[in-house]
PDB file of N, CA and C in Angstrom:
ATOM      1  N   UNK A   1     -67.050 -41.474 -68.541  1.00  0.00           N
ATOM      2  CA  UNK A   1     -68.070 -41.640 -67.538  1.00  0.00           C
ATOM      3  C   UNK A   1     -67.406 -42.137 -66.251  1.00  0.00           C
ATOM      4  N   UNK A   2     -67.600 -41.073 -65.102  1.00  0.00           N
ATOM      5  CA  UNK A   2     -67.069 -41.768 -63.772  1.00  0.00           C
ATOM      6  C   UNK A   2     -67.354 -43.259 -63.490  1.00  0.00           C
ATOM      7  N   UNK A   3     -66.720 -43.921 -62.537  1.00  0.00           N
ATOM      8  CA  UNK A   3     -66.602 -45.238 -61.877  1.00  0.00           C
ATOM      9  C   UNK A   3     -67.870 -45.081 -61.036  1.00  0.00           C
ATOM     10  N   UNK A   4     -69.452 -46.297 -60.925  1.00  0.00           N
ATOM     11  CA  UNK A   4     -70.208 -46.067 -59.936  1.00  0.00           C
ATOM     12  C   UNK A   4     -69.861 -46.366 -58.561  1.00  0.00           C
ATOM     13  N   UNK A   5     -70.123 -45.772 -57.935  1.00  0.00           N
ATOM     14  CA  UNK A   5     -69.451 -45.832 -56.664  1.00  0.00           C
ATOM     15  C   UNK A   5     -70.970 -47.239 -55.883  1.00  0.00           C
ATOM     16  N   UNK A   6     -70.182 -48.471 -55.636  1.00  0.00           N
ATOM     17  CA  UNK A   6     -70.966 -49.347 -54.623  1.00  0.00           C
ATOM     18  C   UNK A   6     -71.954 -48.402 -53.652  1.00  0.00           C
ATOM     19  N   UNK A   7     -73.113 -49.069 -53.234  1.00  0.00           N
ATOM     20  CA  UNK A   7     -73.939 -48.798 -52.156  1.00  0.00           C
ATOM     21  C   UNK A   7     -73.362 -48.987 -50.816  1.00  0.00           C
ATOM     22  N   UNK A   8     -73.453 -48.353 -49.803  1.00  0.00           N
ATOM     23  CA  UNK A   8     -73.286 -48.500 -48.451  1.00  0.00           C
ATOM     24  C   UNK A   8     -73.756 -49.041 -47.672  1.00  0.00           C
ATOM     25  N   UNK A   9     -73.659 -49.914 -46.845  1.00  0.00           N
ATOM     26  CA  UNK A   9     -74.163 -50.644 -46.239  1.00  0.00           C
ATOM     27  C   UNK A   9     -75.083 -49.643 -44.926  1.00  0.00           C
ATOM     28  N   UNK A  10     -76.518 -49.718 -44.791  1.00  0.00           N
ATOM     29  CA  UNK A  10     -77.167 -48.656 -44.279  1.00  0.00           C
ATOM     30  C   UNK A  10     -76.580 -48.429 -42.913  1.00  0.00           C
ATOM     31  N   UNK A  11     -76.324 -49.271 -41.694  1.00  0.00           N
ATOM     32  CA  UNK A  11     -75.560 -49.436 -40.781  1.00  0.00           C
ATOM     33  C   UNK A  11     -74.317 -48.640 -40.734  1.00  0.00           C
ATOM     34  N   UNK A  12     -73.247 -48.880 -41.366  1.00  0.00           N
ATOM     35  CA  UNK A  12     -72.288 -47.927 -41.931  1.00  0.00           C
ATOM     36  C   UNK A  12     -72.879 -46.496 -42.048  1.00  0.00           C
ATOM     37  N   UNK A  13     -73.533 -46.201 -42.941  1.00  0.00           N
ATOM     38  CA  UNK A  13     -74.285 -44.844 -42.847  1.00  0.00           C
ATOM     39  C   UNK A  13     -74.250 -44.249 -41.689  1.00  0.00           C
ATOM     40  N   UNK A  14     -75.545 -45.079 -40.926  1.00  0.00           N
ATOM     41  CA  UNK A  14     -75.719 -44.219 -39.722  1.00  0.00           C
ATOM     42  C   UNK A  14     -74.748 -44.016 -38.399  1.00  0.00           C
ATOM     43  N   UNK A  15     -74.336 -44.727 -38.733  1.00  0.00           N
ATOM     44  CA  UNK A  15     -73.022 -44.948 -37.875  1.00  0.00           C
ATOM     45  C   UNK A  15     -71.910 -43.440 -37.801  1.00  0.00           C
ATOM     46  N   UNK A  16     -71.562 -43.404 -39.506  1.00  0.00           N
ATOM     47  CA  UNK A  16     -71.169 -42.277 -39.799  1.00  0.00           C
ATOM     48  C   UNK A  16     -71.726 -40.676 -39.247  1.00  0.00           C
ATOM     49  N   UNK A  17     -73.405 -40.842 -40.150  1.00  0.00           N
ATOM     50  CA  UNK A  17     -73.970 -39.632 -39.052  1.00  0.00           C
ATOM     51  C   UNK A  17     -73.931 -39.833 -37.908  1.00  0.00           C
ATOM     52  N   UNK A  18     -73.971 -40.810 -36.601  1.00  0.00           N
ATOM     53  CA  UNK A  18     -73.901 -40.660 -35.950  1.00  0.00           C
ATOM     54  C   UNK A  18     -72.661 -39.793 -34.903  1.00  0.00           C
ATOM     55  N   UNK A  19     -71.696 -40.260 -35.628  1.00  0.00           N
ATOM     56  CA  UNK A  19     -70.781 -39.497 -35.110  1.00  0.00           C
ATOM     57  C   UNK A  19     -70.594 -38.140 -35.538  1.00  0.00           C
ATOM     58  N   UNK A  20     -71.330 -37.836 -36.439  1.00  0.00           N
ATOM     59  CA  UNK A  20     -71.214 -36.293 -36.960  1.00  0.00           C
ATOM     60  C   UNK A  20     -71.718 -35.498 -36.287  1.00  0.00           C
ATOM     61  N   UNK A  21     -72.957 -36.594 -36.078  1.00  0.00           N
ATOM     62  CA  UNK A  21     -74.292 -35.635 -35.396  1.00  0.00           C
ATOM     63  C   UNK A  21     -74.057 -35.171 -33.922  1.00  0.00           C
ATOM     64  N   UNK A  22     -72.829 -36.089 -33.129  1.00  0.00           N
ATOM     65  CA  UNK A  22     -72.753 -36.175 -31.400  1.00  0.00           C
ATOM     66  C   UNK A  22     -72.056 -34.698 -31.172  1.00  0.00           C
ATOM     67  N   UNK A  23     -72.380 -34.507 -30.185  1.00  0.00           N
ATOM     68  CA  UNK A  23     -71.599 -33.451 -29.531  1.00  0.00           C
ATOM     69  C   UNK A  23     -70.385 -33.619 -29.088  1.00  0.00           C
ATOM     70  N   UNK A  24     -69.303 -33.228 -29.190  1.00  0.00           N
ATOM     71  CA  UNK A  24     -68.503 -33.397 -29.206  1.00  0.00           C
ATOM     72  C   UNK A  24     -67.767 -33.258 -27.457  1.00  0.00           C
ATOM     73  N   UNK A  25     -68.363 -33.817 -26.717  1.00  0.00           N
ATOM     74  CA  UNK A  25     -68.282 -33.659 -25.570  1.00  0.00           C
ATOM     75  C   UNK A  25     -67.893 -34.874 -24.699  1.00  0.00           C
ATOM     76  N   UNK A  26     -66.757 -34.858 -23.697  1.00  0.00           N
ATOM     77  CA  UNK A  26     -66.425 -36.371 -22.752  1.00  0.00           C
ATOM     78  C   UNK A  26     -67.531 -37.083 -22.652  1.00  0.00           C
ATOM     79  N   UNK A  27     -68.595 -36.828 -22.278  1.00  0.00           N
ATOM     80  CA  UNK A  27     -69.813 -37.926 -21.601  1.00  0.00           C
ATOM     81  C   UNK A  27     -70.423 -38.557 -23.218  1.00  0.00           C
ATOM     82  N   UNK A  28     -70.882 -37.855 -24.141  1.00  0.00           N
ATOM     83  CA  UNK A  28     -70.964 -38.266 -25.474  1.00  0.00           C
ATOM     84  C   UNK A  28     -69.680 -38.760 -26.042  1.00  0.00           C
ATOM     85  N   UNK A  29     -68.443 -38.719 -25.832  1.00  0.00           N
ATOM     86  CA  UNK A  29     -67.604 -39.809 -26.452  1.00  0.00           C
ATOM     87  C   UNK A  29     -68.239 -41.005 -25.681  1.00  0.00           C
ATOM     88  N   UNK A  30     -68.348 -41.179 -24.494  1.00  0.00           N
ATOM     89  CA  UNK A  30     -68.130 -42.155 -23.811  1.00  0.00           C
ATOM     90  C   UNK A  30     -69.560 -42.969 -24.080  1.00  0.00           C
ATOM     91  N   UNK A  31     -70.477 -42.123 -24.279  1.00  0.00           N
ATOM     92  CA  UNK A  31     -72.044 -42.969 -24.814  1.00  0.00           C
ATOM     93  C   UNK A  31     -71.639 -43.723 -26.087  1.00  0.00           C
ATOM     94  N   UNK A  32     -71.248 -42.695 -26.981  1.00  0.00           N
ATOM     95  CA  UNK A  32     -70.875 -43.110 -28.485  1.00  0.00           C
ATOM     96  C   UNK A  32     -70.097 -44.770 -28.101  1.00  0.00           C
ATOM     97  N   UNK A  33     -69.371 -45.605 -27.270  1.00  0.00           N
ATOM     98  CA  UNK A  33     -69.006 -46.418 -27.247  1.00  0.00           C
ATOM     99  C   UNK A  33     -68.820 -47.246 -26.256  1.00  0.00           C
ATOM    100  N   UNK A  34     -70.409 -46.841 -25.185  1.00  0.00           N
ATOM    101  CA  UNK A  34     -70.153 -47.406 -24.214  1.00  0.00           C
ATOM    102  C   UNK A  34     -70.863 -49.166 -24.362  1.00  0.00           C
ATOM    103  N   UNK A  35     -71.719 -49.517 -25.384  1.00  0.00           N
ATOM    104  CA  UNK A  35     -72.119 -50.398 -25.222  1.00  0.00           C
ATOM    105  C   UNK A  35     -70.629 -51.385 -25.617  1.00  0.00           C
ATOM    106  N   UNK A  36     -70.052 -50.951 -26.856  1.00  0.00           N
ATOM    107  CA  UNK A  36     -69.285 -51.581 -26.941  1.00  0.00           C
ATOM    108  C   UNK A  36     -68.054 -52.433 -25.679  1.00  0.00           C
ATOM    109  N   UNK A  37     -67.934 -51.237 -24.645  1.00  0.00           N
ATOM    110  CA  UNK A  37     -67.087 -51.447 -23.912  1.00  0.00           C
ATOM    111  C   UNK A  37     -67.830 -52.301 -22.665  1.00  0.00           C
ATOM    112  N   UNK A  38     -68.936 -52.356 -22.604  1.00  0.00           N
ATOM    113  CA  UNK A  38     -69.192 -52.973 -21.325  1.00  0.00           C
ATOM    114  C   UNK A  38     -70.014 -53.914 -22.124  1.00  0.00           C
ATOM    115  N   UNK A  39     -70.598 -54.005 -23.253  1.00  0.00           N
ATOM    116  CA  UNK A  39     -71.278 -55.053 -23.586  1.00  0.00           C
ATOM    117  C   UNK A  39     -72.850 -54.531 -23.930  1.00  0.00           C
ATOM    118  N   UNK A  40     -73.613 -55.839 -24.205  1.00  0.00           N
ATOM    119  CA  UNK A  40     -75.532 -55.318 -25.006  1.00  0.00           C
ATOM    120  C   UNK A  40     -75.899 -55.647 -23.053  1.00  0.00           C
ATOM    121  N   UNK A  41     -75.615 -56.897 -22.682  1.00  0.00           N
ATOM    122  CA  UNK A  41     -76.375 -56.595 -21.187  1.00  0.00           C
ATOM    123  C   UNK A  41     -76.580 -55.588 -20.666  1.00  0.00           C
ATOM    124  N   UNK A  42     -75.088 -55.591 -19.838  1.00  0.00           N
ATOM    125  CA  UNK A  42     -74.888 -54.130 -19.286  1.00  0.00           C
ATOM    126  C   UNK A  42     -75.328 -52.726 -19.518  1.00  0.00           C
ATOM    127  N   UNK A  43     -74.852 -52.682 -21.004  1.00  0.00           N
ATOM    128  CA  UNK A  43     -75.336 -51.236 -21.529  1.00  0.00           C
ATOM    129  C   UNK A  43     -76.856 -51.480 -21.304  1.00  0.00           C
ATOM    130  N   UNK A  44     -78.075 -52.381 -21.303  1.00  0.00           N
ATOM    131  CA  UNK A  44     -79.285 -52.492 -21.013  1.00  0.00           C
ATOM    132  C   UNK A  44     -79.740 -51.962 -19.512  1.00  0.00           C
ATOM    133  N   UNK A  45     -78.884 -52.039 -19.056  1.00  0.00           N
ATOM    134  CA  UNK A  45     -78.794 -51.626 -17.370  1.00  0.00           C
ATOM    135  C   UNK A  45     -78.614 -50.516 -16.518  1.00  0.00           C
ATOM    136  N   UNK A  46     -77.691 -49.993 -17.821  1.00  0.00           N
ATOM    137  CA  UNK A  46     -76.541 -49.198 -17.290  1.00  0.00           C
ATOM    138  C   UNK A  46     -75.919 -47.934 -18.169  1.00  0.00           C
ATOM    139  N   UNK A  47     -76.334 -46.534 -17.980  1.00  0.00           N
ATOM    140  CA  UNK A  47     -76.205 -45.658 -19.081  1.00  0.00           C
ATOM    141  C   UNK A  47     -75.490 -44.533 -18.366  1.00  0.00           C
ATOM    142  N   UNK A  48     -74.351 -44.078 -18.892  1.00  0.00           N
ATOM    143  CA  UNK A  48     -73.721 -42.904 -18.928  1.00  0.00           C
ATOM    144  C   UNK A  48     -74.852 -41.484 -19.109  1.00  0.00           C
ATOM    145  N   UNK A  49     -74.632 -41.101 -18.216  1.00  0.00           N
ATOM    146  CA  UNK A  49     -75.680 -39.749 -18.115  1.00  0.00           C
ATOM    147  C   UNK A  49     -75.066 -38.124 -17.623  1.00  0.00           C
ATOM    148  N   UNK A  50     -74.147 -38.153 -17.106  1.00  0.00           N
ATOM    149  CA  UNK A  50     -73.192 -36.903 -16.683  1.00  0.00           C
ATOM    150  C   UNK A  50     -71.426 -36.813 -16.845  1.00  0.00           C
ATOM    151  N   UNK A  51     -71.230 -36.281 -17.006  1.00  0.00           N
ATOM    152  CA  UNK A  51     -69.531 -35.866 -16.755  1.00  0.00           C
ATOM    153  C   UNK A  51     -69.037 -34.754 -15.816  1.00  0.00           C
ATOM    154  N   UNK A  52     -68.242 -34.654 -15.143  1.00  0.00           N
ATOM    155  CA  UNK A  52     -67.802 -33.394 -14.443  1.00  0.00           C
ATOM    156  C   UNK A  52     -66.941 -33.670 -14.179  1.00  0.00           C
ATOM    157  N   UNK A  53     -65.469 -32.974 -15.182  1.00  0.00           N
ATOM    158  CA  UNK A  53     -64.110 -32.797 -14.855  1.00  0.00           C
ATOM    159  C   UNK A  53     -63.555 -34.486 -14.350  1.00  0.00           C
ATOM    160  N   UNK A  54     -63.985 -34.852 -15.742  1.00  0.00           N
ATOM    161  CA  UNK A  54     -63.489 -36.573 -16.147  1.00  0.00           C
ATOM    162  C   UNK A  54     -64.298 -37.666 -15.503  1.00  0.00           C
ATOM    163  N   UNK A  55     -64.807 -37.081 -14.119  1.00  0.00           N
ATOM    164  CA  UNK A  55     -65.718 -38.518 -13.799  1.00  0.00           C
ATOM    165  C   UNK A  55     -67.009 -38.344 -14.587  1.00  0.00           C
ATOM    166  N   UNK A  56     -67.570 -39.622 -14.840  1.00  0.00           N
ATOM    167  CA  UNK A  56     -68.558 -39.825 -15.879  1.00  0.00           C
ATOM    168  C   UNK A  56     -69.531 -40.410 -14.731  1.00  0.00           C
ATOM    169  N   UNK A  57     -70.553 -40.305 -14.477  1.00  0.00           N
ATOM    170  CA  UNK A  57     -72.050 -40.782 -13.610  1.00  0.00           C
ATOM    171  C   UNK A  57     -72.924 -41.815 -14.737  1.00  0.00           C
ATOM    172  N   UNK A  58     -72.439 -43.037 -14.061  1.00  0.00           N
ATOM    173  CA  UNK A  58     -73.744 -43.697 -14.601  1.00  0.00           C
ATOM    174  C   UNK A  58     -75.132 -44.346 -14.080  1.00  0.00           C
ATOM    175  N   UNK A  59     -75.970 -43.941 -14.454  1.00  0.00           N
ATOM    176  CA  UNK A  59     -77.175 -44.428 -13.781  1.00  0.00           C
ATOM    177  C   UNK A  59     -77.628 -46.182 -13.726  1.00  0.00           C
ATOM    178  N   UNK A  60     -78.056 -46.601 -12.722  1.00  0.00           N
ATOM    179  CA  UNK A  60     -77.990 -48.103 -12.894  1.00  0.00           C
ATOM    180  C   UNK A  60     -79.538 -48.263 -12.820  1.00  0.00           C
ATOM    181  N   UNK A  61     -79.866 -49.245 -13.808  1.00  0.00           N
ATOM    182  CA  UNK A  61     -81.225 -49.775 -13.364  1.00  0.00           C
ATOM    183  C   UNK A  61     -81.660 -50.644 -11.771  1.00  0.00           C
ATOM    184  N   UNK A  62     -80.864 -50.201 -10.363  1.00  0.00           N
ATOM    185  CA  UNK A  62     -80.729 -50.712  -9.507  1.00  0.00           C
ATOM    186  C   UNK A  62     -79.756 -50.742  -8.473  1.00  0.00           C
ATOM    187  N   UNK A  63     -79.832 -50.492  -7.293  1.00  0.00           N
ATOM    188  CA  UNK A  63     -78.350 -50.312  -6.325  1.00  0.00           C
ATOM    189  C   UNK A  63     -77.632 -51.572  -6.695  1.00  0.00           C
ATOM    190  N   UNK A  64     -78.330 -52.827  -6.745  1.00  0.00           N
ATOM    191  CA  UNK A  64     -77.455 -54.202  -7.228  1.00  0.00           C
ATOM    192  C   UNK A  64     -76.406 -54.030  -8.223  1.00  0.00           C
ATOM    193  N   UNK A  65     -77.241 -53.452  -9.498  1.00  0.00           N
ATOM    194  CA  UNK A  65     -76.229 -53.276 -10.669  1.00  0.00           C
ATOM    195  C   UNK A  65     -74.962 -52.340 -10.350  1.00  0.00           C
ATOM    196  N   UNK A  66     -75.323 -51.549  -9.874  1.00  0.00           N
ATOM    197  CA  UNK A  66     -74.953 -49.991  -9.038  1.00  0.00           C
ATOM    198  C   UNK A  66     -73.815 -50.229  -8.907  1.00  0.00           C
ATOM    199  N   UNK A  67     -73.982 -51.154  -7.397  1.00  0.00           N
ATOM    200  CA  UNK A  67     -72.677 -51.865  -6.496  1.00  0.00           C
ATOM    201  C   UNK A  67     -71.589 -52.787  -7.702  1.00  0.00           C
ATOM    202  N   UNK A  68     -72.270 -53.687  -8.212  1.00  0.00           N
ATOM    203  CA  UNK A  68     -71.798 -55.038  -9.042  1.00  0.00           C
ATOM    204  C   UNK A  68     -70.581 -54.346 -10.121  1.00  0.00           C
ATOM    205  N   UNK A  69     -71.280 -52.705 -10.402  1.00  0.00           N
ATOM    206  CA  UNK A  69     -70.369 -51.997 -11.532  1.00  0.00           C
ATOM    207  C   UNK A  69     -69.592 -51.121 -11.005  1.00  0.00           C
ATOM    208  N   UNK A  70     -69.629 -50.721  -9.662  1.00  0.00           N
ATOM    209  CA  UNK A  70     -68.560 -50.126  -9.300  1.00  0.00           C
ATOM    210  C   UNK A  70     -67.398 -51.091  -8.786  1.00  0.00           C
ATOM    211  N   UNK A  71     -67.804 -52.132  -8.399  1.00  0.00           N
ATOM    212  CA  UNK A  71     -66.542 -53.426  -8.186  1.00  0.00           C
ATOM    213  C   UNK A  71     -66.038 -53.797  -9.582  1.00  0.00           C
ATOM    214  N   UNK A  72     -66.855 -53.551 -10.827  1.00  0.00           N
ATOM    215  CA  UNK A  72     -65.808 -53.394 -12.168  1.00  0.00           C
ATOM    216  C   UNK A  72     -65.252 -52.376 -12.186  1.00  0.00           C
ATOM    217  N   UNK A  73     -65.275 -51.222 -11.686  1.00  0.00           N
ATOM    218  CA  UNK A  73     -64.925 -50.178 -12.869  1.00  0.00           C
ATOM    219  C   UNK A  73     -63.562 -49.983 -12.818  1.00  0.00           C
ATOM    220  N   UNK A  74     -62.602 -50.309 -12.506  1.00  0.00           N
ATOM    221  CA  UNK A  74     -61.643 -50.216 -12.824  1.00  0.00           C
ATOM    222  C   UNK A  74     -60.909 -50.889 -14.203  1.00  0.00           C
ATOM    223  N   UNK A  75     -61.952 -52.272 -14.369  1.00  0.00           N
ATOM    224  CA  UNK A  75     -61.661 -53.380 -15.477  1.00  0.00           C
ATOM    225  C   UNK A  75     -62.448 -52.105 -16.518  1.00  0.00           C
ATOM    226  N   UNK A  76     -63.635 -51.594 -16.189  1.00  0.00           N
ATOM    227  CA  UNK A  76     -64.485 -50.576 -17.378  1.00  0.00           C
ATOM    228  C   UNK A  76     -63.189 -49.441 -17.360  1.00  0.00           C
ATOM    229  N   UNK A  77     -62.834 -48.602 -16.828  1.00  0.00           N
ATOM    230  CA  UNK A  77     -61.980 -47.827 -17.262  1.00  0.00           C
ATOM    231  C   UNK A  77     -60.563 -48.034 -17.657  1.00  0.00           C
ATOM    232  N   UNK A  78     -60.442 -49.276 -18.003  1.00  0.00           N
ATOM    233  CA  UNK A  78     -58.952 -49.348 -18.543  1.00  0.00           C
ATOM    234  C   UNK A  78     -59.764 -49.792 -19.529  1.00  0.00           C
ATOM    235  N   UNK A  79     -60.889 -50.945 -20.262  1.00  0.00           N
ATOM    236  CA  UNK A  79     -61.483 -50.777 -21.592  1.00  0.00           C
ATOM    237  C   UNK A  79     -61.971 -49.534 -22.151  1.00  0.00           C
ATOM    238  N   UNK A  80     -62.074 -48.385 -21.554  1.00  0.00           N
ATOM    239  CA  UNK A  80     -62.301 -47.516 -22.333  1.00  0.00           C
ATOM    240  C   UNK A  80     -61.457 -46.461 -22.686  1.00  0.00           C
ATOM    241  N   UNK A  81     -60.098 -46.682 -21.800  1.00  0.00           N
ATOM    242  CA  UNK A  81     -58.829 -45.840 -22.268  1.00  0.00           C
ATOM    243  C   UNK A  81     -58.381 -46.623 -23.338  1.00  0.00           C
ATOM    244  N   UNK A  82     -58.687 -48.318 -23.535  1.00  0.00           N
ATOM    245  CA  UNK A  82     -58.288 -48.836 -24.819  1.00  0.00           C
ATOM    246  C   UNK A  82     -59.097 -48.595 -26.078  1.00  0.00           C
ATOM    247  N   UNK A  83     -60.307 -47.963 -26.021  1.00  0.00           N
ATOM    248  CA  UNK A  83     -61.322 -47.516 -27.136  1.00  0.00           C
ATOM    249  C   UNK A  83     -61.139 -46.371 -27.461  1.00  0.00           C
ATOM    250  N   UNK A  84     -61.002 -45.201 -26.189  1.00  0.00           N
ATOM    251  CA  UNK A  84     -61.023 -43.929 -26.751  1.00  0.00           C
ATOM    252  C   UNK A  84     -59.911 -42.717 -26.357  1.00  0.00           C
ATOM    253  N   UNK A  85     -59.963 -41.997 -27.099  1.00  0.00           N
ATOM    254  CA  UNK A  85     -58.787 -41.189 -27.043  1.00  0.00           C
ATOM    255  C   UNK A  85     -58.495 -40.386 -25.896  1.00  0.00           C
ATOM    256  N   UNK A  86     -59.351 -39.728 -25.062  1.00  0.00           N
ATOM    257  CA  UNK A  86     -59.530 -39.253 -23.881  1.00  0.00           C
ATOM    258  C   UNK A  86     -60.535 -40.301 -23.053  1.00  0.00           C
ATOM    259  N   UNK A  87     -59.955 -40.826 -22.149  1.00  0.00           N
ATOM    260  CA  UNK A  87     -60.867 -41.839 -21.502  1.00  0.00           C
ATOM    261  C   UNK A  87     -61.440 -40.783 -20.036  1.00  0.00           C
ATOM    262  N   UNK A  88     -62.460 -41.315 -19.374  1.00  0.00           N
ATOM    263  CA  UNK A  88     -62.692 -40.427 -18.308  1.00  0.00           C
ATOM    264  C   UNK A  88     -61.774 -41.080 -17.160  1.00  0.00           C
ATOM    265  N   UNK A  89     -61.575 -39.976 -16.259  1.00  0.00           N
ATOM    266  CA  UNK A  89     -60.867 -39.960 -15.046  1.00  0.00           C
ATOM    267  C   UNK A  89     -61.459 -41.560 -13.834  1.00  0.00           C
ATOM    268  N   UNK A  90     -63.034 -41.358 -14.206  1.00  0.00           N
ATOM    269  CA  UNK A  90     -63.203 -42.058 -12.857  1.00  0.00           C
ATOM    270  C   UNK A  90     -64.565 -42.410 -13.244  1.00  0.00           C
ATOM    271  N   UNK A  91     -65.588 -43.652 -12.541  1.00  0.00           N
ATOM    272  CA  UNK A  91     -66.941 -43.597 -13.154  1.00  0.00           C
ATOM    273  C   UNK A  91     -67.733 -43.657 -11.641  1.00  0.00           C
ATOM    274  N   UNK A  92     -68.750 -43.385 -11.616  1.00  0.00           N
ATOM    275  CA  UNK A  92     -69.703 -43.243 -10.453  1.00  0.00           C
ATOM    276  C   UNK A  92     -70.754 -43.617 -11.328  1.00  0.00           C
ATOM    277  N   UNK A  93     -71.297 -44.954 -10.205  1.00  0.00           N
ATOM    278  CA  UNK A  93     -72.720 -45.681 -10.570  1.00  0.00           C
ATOM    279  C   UNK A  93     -73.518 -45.269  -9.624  1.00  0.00           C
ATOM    280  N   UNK A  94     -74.999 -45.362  -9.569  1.00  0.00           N
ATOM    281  CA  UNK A  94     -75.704 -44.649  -8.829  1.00  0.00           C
ATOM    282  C   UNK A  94     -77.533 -45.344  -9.762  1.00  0.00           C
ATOM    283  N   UNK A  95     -78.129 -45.679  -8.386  1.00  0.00           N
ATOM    284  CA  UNK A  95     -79.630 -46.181  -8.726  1.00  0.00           C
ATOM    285  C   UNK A  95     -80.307 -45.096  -9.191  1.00  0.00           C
ATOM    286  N   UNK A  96     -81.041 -45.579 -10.194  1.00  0.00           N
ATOM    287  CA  UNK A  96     -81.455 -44.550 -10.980  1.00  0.00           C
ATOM    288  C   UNK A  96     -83.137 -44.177 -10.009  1.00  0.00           C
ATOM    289  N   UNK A  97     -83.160 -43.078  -9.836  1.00  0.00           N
ATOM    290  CA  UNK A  97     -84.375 -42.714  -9.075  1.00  0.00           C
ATOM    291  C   UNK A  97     -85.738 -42.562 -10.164  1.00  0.00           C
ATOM    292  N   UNK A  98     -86.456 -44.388 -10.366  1.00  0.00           N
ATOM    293  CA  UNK A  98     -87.300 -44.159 -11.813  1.00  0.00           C
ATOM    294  C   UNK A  98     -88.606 -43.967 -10.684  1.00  0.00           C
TER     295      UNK A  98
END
C-alpha cells in the first residue's frame, strides 16, 4: 500500500494554480509579485496595469502616490530584478482616471 501523501496547506495550493493559471507575460510576472516587492500598503495604492517593451505603467490611486513612487522607483526596480527573472526596463506611475 502506497505512503499517504500529507494535506496541503490550502494557500500553497492556490498559490501553485496561481501561477499556472497567469499568463505568461512581463506585466503578469510583475503583478504575480508585485505586492511582495513594494509591500500590502503600497500594492493597496498602486497596481501594475500595462507593459510596452519593458516599461511597466502603474496606476496610482492619486498624483501624490504617483509622484511619491516615481521618486522610488529606482529602489522598486532593483527589488524586482532581485525577485524576478526578467525584471522590467523602467516603471511609469500615473493617477488613475477613477
Amino acid at each position: 500500500m502506497p505512503a499517504r501523501r500529507e494535506p496541503r496547506r490550502i494557500g500553497e495550493a492556490l498559490a501553485a494554480v496561481q501561477r499556472q493559471a497567469a499568463p505568461q507575460t512581463p506585466l503578469a510576472a510583475v503583478q504575480l509579485v508585485w505586492e511582495e516587492v513594494v509591500g500590502e500598503k503600497v500594492a493597496g495604492v498602486a497596481e501594475p496595469v500595462a507593459e510596452r517593451a519593458g516599461r511597466v505603467t502603474v496606476a496610482c490611486a492619486s498624483a501624490v502616490w504617483a509622484q511619491e513612487l516615481d521618486l522610488m522607483s529606482e529602489d522598486i526596480l532593483r527589488r524586482l530584478g532581485e525577485t524576478m527573472e526578467a525584471p522590467p526596463t523602467a516603471l511609469k506611475f500615473k493617477a488613475r482616471a477613477d
